[in-house]
Protein backbone atom coordinates (compact mmCIF):
# COMPACT_ATOMS: atom_id res chain seq x y z
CA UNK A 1 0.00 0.00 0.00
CA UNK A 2 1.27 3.61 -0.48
CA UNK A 3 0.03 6.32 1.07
CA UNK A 4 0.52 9.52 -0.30
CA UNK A 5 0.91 11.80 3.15
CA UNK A 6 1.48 15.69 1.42
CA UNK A 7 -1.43 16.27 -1.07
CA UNK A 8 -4.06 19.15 -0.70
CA UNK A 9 -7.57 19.96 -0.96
CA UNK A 10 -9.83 22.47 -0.05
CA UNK A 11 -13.24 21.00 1.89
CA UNK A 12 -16.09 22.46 0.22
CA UNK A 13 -17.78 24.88 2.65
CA UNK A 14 -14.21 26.72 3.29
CA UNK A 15 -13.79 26.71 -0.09
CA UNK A 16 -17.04 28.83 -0.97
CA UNK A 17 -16.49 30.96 1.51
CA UNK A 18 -12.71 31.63 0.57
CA UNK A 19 -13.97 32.66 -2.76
CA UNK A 20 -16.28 35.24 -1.04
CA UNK A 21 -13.66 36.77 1.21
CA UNK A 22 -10.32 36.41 -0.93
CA UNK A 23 -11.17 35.85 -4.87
CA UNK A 24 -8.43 38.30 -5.35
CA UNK A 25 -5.74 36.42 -3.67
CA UNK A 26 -2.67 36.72 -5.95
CA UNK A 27 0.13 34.55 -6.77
CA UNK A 28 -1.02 30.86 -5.75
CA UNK A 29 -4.47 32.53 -5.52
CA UNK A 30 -4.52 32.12 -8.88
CA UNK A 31 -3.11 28.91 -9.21
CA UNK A 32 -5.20 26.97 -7.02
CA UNK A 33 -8.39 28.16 -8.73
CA UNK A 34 -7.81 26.63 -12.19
CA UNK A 35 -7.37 23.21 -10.13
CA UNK A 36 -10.46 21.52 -9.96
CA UNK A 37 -8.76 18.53 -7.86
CA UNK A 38 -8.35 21.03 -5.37
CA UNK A 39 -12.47 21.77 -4.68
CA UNK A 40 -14.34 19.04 -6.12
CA UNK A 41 -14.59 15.57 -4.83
CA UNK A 42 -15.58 13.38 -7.99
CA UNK A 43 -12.56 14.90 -9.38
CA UNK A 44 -10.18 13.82 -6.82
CA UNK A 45 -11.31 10.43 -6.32
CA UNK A 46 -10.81 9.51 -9.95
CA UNK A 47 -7.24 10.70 -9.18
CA UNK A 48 -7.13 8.27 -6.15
CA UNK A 49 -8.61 5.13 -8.23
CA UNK A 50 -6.05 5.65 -10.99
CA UNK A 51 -3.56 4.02 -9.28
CA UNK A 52 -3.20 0.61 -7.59
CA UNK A 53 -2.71 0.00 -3.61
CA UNK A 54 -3.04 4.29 -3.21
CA UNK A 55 -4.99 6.67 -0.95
CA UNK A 56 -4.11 9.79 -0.16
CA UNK A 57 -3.81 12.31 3.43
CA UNK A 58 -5.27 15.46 2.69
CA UNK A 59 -3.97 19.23 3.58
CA UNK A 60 -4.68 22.81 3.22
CA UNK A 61 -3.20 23.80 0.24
CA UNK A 62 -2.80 27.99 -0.08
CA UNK A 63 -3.33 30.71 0.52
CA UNK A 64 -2.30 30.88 4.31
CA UNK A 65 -5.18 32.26 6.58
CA UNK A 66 -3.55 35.01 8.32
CA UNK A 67 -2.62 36.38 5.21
CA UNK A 68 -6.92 37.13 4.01
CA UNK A 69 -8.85 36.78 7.29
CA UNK A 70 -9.41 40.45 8.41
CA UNK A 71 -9.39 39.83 12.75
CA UNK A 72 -7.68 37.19 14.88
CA UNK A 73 -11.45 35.77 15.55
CA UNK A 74 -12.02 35.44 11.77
CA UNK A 75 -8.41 33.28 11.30
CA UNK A 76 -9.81 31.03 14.39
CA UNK A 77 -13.42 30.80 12.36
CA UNK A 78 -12.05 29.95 9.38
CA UNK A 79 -9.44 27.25 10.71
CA UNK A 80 -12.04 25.49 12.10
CA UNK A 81 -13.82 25.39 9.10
CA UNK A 82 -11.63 23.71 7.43
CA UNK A 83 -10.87 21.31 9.73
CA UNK A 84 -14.35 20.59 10.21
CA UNK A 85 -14.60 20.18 6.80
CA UNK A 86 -11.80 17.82 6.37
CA UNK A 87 -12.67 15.71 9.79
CA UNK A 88 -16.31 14.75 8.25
CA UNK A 89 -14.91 14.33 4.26
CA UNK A 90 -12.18 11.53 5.70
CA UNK A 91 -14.87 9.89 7.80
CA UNK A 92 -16.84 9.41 4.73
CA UNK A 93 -14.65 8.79 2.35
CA UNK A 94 -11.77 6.81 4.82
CA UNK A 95 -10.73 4.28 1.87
CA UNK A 96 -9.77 6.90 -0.38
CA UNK A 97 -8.55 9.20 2.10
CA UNK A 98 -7.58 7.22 5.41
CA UNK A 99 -6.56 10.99 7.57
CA UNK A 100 -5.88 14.44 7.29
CA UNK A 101 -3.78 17.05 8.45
CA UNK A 102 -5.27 19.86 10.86
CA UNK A 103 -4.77 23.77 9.48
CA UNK A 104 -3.67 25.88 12.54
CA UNK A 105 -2.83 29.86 12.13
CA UNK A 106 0.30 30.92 14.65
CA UNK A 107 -1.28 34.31 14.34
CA UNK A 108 -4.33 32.87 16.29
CA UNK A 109 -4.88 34.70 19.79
CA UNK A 110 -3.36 31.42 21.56
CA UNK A 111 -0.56 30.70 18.61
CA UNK A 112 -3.26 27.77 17.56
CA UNK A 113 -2.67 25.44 20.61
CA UNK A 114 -6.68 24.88 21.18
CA UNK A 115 -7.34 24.28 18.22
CA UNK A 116 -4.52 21.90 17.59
CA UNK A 117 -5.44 20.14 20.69
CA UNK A 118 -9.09 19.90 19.22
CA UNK A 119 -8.46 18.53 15.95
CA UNK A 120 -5.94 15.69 17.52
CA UNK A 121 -8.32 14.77 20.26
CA UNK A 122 -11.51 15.78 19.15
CA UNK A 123 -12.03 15.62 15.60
CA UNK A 124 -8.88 13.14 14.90
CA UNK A 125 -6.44 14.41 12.87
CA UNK A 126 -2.80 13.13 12.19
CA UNK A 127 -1.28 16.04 13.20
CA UNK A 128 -1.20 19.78 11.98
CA UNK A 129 0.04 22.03 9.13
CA UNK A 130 1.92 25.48 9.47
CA UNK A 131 3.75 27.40 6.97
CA UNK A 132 7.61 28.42 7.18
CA UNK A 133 6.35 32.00 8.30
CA UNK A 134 3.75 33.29 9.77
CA UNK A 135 2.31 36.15 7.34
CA UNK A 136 6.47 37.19 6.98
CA UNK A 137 7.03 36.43 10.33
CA UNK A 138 9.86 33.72 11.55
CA UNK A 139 8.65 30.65 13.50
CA UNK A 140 11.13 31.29 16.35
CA UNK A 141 9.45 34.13 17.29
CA UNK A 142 8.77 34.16 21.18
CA UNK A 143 4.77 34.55 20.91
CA UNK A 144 4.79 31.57 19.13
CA UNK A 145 6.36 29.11 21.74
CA UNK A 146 3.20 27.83 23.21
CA UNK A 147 2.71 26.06 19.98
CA UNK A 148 5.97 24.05 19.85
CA UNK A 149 5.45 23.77 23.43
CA UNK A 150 1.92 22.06 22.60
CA UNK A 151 2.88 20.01 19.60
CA UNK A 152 5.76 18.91 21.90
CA UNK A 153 3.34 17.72 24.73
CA UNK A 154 0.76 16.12 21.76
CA UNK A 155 3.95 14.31 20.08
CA UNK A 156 2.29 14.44 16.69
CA UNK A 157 3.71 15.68 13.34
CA UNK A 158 4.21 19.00 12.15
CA UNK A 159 3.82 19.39 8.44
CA UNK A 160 5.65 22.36 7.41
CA UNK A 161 5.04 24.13 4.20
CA UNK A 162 6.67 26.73 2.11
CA UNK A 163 4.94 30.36 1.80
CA UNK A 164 6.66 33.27 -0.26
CA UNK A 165 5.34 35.30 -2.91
CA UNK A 166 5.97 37.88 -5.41
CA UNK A 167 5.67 40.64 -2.60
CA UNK A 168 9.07 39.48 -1.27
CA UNK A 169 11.83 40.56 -4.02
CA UNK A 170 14.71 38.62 -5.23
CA UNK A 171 16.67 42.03 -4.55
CA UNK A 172 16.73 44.85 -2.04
CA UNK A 173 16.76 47.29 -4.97
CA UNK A 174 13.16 45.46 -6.38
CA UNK A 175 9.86 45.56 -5.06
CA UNK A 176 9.09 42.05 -5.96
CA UNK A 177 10.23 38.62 -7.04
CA UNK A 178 10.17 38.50 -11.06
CA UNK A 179 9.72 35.12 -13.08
CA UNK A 180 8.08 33.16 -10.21
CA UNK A 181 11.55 32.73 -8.63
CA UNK A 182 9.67 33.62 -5.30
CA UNK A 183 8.17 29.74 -6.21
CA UNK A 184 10.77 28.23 -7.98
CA UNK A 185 13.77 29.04 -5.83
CA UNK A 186 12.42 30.47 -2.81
CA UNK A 187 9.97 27.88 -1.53
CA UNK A 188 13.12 25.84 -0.89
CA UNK A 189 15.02 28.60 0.50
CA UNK A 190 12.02 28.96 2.59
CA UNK A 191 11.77 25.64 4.01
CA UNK A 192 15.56 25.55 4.81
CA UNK A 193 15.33 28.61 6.07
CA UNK A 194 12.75 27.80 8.54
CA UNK A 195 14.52 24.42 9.34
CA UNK A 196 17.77 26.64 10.53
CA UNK A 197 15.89 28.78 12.52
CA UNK A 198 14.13 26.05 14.46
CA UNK A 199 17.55 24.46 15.23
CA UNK A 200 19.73 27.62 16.20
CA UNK A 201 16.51 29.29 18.25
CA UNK A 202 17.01 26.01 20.69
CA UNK A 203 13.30 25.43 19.35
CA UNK A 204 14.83 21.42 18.45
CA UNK A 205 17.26 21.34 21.80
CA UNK A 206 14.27 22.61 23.93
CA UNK A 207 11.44 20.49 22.39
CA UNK A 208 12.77 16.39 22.13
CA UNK A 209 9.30 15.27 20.89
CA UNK A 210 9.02 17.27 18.17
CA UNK A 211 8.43 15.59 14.58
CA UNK A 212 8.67 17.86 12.10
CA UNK A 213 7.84 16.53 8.12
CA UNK A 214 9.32 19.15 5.78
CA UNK A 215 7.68 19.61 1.86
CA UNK A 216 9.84 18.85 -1.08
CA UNK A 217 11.91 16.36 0.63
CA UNK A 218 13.56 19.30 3.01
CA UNK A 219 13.75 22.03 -0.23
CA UNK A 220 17.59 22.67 -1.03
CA UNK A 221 19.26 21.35 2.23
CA UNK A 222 20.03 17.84 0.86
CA UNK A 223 22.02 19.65 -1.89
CA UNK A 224 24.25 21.74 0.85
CA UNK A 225 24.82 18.95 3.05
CA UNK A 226 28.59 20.07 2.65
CA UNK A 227 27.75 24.02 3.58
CA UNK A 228 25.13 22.82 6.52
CA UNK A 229 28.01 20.05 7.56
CA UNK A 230 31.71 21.62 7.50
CA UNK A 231 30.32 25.17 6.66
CA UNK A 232 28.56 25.52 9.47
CA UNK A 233 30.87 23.44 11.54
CA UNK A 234 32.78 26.89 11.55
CA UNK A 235 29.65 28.87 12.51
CA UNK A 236 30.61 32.49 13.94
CA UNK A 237 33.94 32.70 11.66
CA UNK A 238 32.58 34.71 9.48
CA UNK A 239 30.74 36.88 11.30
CA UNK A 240 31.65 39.54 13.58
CA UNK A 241 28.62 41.30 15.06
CA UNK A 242 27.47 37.71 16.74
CA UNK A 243 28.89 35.65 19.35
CA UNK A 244 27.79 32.56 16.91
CA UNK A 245 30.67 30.45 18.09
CA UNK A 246 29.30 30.72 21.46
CA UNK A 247 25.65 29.67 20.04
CA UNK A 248 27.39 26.97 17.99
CA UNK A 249 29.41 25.64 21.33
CA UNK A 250 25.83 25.76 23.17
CA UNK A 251 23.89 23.31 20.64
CA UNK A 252 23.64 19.74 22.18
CA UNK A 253 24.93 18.28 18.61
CA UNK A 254 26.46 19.30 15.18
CA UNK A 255 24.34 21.58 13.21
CA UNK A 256 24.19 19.25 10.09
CA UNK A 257 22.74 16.09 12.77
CA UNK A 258 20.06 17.81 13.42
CA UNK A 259 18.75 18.33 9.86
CA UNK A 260 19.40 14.72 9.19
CA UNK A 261 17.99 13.45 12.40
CA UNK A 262 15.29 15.59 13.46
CA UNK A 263 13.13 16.23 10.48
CA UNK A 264 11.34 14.57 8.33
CA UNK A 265 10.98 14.92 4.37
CA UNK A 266 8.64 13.86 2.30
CA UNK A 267 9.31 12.87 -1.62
CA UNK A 268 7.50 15.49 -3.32
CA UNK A 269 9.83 16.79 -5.92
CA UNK A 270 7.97 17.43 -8.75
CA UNK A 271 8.53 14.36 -10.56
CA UNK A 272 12.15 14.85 -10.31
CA UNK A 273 14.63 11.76 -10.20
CA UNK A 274 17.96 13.81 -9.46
CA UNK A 275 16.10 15.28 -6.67
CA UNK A 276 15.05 12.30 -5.53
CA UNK A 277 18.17 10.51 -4.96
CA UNK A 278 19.66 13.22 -3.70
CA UNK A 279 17.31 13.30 -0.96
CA UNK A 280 17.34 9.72 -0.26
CA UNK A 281 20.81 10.16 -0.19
CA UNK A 282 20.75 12.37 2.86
CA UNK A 283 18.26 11.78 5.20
CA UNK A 284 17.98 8.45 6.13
CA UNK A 285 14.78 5.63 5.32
CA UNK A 286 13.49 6.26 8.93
CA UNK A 287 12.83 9.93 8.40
CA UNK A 288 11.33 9.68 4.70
CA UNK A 289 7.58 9.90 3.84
CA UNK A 290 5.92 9.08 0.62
CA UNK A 291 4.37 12.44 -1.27
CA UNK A 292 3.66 13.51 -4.08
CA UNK A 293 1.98 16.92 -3.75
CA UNK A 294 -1.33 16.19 -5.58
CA UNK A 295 -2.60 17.98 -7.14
CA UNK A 296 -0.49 20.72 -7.71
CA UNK A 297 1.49 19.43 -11.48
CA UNK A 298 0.93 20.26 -14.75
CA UNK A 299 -1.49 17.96 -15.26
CA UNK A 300 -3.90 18.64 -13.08
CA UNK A 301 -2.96 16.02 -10.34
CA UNK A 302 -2.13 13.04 -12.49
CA UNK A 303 1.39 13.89 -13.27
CA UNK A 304 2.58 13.86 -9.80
CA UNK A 305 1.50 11.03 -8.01
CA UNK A 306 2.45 8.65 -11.04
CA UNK A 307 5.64 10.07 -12.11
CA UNK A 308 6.62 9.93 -7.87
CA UNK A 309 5.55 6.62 -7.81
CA UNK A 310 7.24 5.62 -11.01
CA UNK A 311 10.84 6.62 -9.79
CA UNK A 312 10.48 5.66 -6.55
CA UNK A 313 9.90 1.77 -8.22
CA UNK A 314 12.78 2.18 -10.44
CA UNK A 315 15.49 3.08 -7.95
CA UNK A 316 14.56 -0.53 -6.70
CA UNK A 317 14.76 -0.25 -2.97
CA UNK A 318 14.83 -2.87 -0.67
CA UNK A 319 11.44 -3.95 1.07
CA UNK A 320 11.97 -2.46 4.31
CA UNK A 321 13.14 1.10 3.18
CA UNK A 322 10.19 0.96 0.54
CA UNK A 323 7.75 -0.25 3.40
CA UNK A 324 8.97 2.70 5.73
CA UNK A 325 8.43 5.41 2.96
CA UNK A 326 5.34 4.17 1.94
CA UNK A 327 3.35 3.59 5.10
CA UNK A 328 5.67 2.58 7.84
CA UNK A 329 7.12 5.88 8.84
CA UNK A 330 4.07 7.59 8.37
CA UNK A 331 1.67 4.89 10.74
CA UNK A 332 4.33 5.15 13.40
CA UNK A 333 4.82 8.93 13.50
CA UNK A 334 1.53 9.77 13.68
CA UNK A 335 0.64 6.73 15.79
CA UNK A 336 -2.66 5.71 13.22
CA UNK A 337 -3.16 2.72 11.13
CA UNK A 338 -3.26 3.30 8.22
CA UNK A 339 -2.74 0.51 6.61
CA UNK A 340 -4.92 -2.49 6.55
């Protein structure tokens, strides 16, 4: 069985009443409204049966709540709209789509520990979805501690996901990103970004229980193993305004350890075989989920799914790394069956 654990969808309700409040959403606003995978059901599930032993764990796609919802009450309304939503879709459609992932917005009044509690414990999720900033803001930001603190206490997943857009420019000298390099190149920045900060904030050190699966199997950080490794095994000699030798001496490992052994990444590379064993390459089978980022390819969510699915067969791995990815990791992270 393979279950595809990153793919997105918007439950219906939320995604009538996003059209009312933010039609004009830009950037992946536009995207995610020529998708029809995304919003409709029949759609999806066609998806799901064209492809043997598959089902699929549904997410949030864009755009990110606190980024359209005009008060802090209105982000809390709307989150648990969606989770709602998703909590009574996956109870009625469980052999297509076995779990979900809960939405929480750090920019909630409480940083979104209620309503990650409720979705766990109440409604059922597998765990929750953030973004690698919260509307431009960086996860390691003190207000937002009682969340780690809470998913730490919970001990389920994190699934984090990239967010940039044209608004943030390639250069200081430009107001925005040109050519869709603010997708292209800097939702991997983005996610490594976010992975650094999360190690060097003591987020990682302070938090043991934290399990944290990255998108696009950890962006660009398997391809800088050698700049996150022996670069940063130097951390503070190139800098002179920073005691970051100091910070470096303080961690309770290497810098590079942690990104291999305290995240997870998923395999969603866009259909992408270089990427793919480049990523298998550096984190190891225990910390590797199956994804494929349905429905977001060219083809309208069919690409994806069987191009992942093709080069993950072809690289011929053994039966107990191919177990892991597929289904193992993912049941024992998120301590669900999902298998049956």
């Amino acid at each position: 069985m393979r279950i595809d654990a990153y793919t997105h969808f918007f439950p219906k309700k939320f995604f009538d009443k996003m059209i009312e409040v933010a039609g004009e959403y830009k950037d992946m606003g536009k995207r995610v409204r020529a998708i029809p995978a995304l919003y409709n059901l029949d759609v999806r599930k066609k998806i799901v049966d064209g492809h043997r032993d598959y089902a699929q764990i549904l997410s949030y796609p864009q755009p990110p709540v606190e980024t359209f919802a005009k008060s802090p009450a209105q982000i809390d309304d709307f989150i648990r709209m969606i989770n709602d939503g998703f909590a009574d879709l996956c109870a009625k459609e469980h052999d297509h789509f076995p779990g979900w992932v809960a939405q929480v917005s750090l920019d909630a009044p409480d940083a979104g520990v209620a309503e990650a509690d409720r979705a766990i414990n109440q409604l059922g999720a597998l765990g929750v979805q953030i973004y690698t900033n919260v509307a431009g803001k960086p996860l390691d930001q003190p207000q937002y501690l009682p969340f780690w603190k809470k998913m730490n206490e919970l001990g389920k997943p994190v699934w984090m996901h990239p967010a940039r857009g044209a608004n943030m420019p390639d250069y200081i000298v430009e107001k925005k990103s040109l050519y869709e390099i603010w997708w292209t190149f800097g939702w991997s920045y983005e996610t490594a970004t976010a992975m650094a900060r999360l190690v060097f904030s003591k987020i990682i050190d302070n938090h043991p229980n934290l399990k944290i699966v990255t998108h696009h199997f950890g962006g660009i950080v398997p391809m800088l193993e050698g700049r996150i490794g022996p670069g940063w095994d130097v951390l503070g000699s190139r800098t002179t305004d920073e005691d970051y030798v100091s910070l470096r001496k303080s961690l309770k490992k290497r810098p590079l350890d942690y990104f291999k052994q305290d995240f997870y990444a998923d395999t969603a590379v866009f259909g992408a075989m270089p990427a793919t064993k480049c990523g298998l390459e550096f984190f190891p089978a225990d910390k590797i989920v199956f994804a494929s980022d349905c429905p977001f390819d060219p083809e309208n969510g069919t690409m994806y799914p069987r191009e992942t699915l093709r080069i993950l067969e072809a690289l011929n791995l053994d039966k107990e790394s191919s177990d892991k990815i597929f289904y193992k990791n993912l049941e024992r992270i998120t301590g669900h069956k999902l298998v049956n």
